[in-house]
Protein backbone atom coordinates (compact mmCIF):
# COMPACT_ATOMS: atom_id res chain seq x y z
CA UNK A 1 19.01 -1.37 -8.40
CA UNK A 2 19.43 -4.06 -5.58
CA UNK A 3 19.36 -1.56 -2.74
CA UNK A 4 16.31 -0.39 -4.19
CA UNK A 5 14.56 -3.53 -4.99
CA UNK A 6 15.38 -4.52 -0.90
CA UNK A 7 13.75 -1.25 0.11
CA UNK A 8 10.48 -2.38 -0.99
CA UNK A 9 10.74 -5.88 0.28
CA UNK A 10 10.59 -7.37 3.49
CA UNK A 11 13.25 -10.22 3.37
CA UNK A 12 13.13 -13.69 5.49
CA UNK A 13 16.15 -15.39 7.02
CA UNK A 14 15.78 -19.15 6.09
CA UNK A 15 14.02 -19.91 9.34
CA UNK A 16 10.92 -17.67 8.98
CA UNK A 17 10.79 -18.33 5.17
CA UNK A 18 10.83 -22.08 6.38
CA UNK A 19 8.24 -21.77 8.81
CA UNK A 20 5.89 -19.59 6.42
CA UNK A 21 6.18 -22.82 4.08
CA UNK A 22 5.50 -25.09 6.48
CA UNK A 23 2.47 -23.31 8.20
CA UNK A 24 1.22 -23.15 4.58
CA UNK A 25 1.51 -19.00 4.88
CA UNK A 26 3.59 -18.82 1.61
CA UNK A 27 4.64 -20.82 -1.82
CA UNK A 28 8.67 -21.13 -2.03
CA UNK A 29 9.78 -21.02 -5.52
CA UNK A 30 13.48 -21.76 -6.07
CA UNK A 31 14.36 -20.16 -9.02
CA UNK A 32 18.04 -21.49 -9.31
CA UNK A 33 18.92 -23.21 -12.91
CA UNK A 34 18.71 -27.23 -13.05
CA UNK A 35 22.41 -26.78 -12.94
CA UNK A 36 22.55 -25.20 -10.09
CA UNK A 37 19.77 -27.20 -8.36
CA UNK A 38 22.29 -30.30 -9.34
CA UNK A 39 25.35 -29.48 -8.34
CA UNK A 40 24.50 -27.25 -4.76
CA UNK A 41 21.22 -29.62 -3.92
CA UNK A 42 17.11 -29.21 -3.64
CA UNK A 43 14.65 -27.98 -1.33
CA UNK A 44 13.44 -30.73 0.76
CA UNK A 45 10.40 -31.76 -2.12
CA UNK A 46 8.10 -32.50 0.81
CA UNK A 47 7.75 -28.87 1.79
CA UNK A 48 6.08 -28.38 -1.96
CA UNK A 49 8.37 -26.05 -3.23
CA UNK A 50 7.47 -24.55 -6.94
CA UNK A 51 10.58 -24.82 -9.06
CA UNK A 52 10.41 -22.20 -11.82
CA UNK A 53 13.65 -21.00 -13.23
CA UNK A 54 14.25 -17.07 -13.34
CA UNK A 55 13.29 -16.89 -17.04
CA UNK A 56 10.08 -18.13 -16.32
CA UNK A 57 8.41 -16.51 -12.93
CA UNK A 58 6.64 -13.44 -14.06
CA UNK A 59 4.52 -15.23 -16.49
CA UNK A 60 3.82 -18.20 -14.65
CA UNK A 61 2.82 -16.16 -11.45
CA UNK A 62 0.93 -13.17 -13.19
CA UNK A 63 -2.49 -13.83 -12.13
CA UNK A 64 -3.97 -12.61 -15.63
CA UNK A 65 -1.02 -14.89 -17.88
CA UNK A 66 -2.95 -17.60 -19.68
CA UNK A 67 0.31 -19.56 -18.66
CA UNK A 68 -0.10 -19.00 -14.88
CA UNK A 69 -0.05 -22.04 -12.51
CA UNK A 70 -3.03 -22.25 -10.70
CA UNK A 71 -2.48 -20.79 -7.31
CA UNK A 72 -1.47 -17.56 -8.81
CA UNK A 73 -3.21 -14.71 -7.73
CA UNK A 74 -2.86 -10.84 -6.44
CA UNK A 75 -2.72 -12.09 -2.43
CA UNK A 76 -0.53 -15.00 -2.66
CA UNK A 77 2.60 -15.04 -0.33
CA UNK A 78 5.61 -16.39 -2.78
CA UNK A 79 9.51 -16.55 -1.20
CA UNK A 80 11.87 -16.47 -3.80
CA UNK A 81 15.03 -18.53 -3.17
CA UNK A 82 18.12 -18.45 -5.58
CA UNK A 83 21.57 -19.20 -4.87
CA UNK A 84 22.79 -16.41 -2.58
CA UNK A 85 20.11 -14.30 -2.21
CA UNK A 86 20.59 -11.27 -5.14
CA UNK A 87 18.39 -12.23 -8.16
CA UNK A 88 15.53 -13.03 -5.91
CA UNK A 89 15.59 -10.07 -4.34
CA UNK A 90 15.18 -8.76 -7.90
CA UNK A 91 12.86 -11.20 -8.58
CA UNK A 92 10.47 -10.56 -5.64
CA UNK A 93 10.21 -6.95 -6.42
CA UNK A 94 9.74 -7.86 -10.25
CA UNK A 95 6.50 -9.90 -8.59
CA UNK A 96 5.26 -7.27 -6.74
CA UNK A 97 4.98 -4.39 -9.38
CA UNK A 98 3.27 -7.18 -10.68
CA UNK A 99 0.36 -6.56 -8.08
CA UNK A 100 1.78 -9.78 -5.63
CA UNK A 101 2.27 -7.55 -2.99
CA UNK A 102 3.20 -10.07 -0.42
CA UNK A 103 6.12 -11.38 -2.72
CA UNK A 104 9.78 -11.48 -0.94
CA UNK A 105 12.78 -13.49 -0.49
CA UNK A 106 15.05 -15.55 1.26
CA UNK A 107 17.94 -13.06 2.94
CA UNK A 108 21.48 -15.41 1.62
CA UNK A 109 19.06 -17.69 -0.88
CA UNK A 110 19.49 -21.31 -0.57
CA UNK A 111 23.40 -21.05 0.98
CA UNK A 112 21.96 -19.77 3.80
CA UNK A 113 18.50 -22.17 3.84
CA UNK A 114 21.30 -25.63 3.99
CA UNK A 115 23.91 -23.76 6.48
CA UNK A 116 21.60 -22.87 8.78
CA UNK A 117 19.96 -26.34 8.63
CA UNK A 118 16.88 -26.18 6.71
CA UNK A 119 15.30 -29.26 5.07
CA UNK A 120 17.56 -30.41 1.33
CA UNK A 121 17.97 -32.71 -0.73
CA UNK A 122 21.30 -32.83 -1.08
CA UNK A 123 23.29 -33.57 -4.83
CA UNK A 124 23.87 -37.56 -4.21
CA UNK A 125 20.03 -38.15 -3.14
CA UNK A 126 19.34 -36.26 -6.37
CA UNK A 127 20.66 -37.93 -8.57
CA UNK A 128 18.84 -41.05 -7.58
């Protein structure tokens, strides 16, 4: 199911997925649990990352949910970050049988976005 979900998507190292944020070319959503987000760190907030967990993505980025957040619609570029770069994958392809075509994610989810040096917040800051 993975290798099939990949086949369809065209994944971003943490750099270009980083650089597609910050030229305002795609909406990150980090769909890691509040546990998770706790204990391993945050994006950066300034780059304007959407947190929505897992449980909640389809029907808060489906452009015809009455739920939907307000930027949702058929041509918006979303990156989907989780911990290690699996249930994104899933995630992004989940988006675009949706009709969000241009949906993808992170290659190594946010492990790889703080290794290779990408903007965090890391647990201490967090927590205040």
């Amino acid at each position: 199911m993975l290798a099939d979900a990949r086949a369809r998507l065209q994944r971003l190292s943490p750099r270009a997925a980083y650089q597609a944020v910050l030229w305002g070319r795609a909406l990150l959503v980090d769909v890691r649990p509040a546990a998770q987000r706790r204990e391993q760190g945050e994006i950066d907030p300034r780059l304007g990352a959407l947190v929505l967990e897992r449980v909640d993505l389809e029907w808060r980025l489906d452009p015809r949910s009455p739920s939907r957040i307000e930027a949702a619609s058929y041509e918006l570029p979303v990156v989907v970050l989780d911990a290690e770069g699996t249930t994104s994958s899933l995630a992004a392809d989940s988006l675009q049988r949706l009709g969000l075509t241009a949906a993808t994610d992170v290659v190594g989810g946010f492990a790889a976005w703080r290794r290779q040096g990408m903007p965090v917040r890391t647990p201490d800051a967090a927590r205040g």
